[in-house]
N, C-alpha and C. Protein backbone atom coordinates (compact mmCIF):
# COMPACT_ATOMS: atom_id res chain seq x y z
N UNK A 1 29.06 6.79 15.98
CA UNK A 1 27.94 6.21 15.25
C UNK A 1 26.80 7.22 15.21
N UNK A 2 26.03 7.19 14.29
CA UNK A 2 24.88 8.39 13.88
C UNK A 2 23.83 7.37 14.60
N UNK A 3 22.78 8.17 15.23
CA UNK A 3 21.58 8.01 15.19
C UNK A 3 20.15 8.68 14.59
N UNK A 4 20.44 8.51 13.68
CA UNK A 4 19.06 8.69 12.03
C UNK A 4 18.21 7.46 12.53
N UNK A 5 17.07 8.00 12.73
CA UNK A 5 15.96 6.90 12.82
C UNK A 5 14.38 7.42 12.81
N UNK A 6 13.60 7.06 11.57
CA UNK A 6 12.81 7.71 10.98
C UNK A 6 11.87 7.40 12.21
N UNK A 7 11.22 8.31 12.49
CA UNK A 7 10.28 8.45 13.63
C UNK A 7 9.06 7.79 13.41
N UNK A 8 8.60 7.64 12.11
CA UNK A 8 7.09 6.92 11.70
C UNK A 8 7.42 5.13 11.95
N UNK A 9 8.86 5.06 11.34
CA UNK A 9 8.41 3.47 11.61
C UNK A 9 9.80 3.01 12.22
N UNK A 10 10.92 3.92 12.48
CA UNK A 10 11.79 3.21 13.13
C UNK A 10 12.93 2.76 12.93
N UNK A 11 13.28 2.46 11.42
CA UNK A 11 14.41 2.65 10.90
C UNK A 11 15.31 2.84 10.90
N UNK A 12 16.64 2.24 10.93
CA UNK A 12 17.87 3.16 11.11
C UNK A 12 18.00 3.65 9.76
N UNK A 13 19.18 4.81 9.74
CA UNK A 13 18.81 5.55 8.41
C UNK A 13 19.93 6.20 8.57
N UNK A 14 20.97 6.33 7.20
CA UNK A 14 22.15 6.41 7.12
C UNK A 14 22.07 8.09 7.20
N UNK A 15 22.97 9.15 7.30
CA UNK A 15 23.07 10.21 7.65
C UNK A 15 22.33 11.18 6.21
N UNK A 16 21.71 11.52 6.17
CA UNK A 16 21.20 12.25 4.89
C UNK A 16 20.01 11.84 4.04
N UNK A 17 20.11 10.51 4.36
CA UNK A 17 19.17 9.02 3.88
C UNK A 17 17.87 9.44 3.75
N UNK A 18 16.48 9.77 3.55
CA UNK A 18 15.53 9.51 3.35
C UNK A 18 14.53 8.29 3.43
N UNK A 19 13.82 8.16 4.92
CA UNK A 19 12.91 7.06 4.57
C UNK A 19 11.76 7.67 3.95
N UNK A 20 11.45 6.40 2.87
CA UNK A 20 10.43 6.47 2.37
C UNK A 20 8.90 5.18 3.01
N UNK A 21 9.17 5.33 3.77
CA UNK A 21 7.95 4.35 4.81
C UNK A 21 6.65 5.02 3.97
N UNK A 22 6.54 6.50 4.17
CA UNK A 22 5.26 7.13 3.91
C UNK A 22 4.63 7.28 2.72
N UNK A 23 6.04 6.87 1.63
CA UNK A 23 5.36 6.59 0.14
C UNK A 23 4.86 5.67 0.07
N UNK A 24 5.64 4.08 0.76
CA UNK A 24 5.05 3.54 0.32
C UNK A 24 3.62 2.55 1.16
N UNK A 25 3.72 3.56 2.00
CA UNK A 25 1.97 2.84 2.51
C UNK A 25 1.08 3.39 1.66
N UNK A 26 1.67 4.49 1.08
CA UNK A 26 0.41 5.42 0.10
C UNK A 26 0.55 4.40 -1.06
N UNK A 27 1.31 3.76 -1.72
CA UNK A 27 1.48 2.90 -2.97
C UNK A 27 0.19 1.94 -2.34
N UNK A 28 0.80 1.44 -1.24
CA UNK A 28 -0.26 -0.02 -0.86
C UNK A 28 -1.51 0.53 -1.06
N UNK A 29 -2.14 1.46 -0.43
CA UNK A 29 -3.07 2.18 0.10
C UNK A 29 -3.98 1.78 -1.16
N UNK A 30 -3.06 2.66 -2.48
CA UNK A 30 -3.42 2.79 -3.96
C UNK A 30 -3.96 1.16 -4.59
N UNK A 31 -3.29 0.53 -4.41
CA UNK A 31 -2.89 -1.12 -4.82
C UNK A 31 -4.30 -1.44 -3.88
N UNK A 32 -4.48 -1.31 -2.53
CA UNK A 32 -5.56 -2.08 -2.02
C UNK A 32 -7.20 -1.91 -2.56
N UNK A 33 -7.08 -0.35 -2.60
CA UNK A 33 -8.31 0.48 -3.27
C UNK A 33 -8.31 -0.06 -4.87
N UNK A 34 -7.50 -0.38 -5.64
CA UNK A 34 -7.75 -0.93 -6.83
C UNK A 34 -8.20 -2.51 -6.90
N UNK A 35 -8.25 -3.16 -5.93
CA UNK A 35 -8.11 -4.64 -5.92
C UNK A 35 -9.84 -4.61 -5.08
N UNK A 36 -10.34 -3.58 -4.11
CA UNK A 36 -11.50 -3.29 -3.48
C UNK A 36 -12.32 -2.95 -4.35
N UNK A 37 -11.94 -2.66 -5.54
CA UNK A 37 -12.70 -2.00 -6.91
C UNK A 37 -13.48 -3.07 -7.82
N UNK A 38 -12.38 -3.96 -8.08
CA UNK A 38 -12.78 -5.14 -8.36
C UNK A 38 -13.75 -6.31 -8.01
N UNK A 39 -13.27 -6.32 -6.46
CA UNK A 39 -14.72 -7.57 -6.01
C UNK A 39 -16.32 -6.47 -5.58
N UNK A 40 -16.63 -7.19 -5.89
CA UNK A 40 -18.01 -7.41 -5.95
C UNK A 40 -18.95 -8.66 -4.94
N UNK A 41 -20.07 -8.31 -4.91
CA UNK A 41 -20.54 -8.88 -3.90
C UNK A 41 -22.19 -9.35 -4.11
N UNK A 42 -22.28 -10.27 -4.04
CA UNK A 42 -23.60 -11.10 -4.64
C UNK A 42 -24.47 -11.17 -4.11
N UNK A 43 -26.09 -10.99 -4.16
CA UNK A 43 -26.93 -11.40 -3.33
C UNK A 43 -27.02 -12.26 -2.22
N UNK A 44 -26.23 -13.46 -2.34
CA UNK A 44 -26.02 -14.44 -1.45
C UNK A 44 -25.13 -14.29 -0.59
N UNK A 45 -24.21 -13.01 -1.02
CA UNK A 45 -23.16 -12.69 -0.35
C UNK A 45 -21.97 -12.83 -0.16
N UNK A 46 -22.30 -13.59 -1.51
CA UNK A 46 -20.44 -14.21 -2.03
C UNK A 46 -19.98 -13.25 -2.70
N UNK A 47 -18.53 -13.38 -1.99
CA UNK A 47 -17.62 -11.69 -3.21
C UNK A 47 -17.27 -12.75 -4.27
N UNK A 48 -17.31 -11.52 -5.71
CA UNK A 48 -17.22 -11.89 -6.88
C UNK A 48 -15.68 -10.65 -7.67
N UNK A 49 -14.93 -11.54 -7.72
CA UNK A 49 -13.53 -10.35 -9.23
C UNK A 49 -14.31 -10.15 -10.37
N UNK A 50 -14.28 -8.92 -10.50
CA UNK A 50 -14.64 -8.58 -11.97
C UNK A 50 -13.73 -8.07 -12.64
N UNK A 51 -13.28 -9.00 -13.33
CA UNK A 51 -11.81 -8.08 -14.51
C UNK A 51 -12.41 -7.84 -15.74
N UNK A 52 -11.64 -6.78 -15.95
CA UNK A 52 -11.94 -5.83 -16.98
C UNK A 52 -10.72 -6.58 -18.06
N UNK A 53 -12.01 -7.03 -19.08
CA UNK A 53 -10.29 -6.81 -19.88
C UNK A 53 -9.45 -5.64 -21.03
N UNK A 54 -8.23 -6.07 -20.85
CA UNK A 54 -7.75 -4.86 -21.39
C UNK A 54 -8.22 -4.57 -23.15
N UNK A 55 -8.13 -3.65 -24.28
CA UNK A 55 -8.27 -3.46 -25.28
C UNK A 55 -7.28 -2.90 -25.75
């Protein structure tokens, strides 16, 4: 039996295999910062979505 096991998160990982753990926290990362873009925050201190709409 192989032991492949991606060191960042742990994985077993077939012989040659590639984890991609590290892409995709960078995807989330991307996704969270776009969604942080959006709210907004009110005098009173209530967060507010501001969508853009598309054209």
């Amino acid at each position: 039996m192989y032991a492949y096991i991606c060191p960042d998160c742990g994985c077993y990982l077939d012989p040659g295999e590639r984890c991609d753990c590290g892409e995709e926290r960078e995807r989330e990362k991307e996704k969270s910062a776009e969604i942080l873009k959006m709210l907004k925050v009110e005098k009173s201190g209530q967060m507010k979505i501001e969508f853009k709409e598309a054209i």
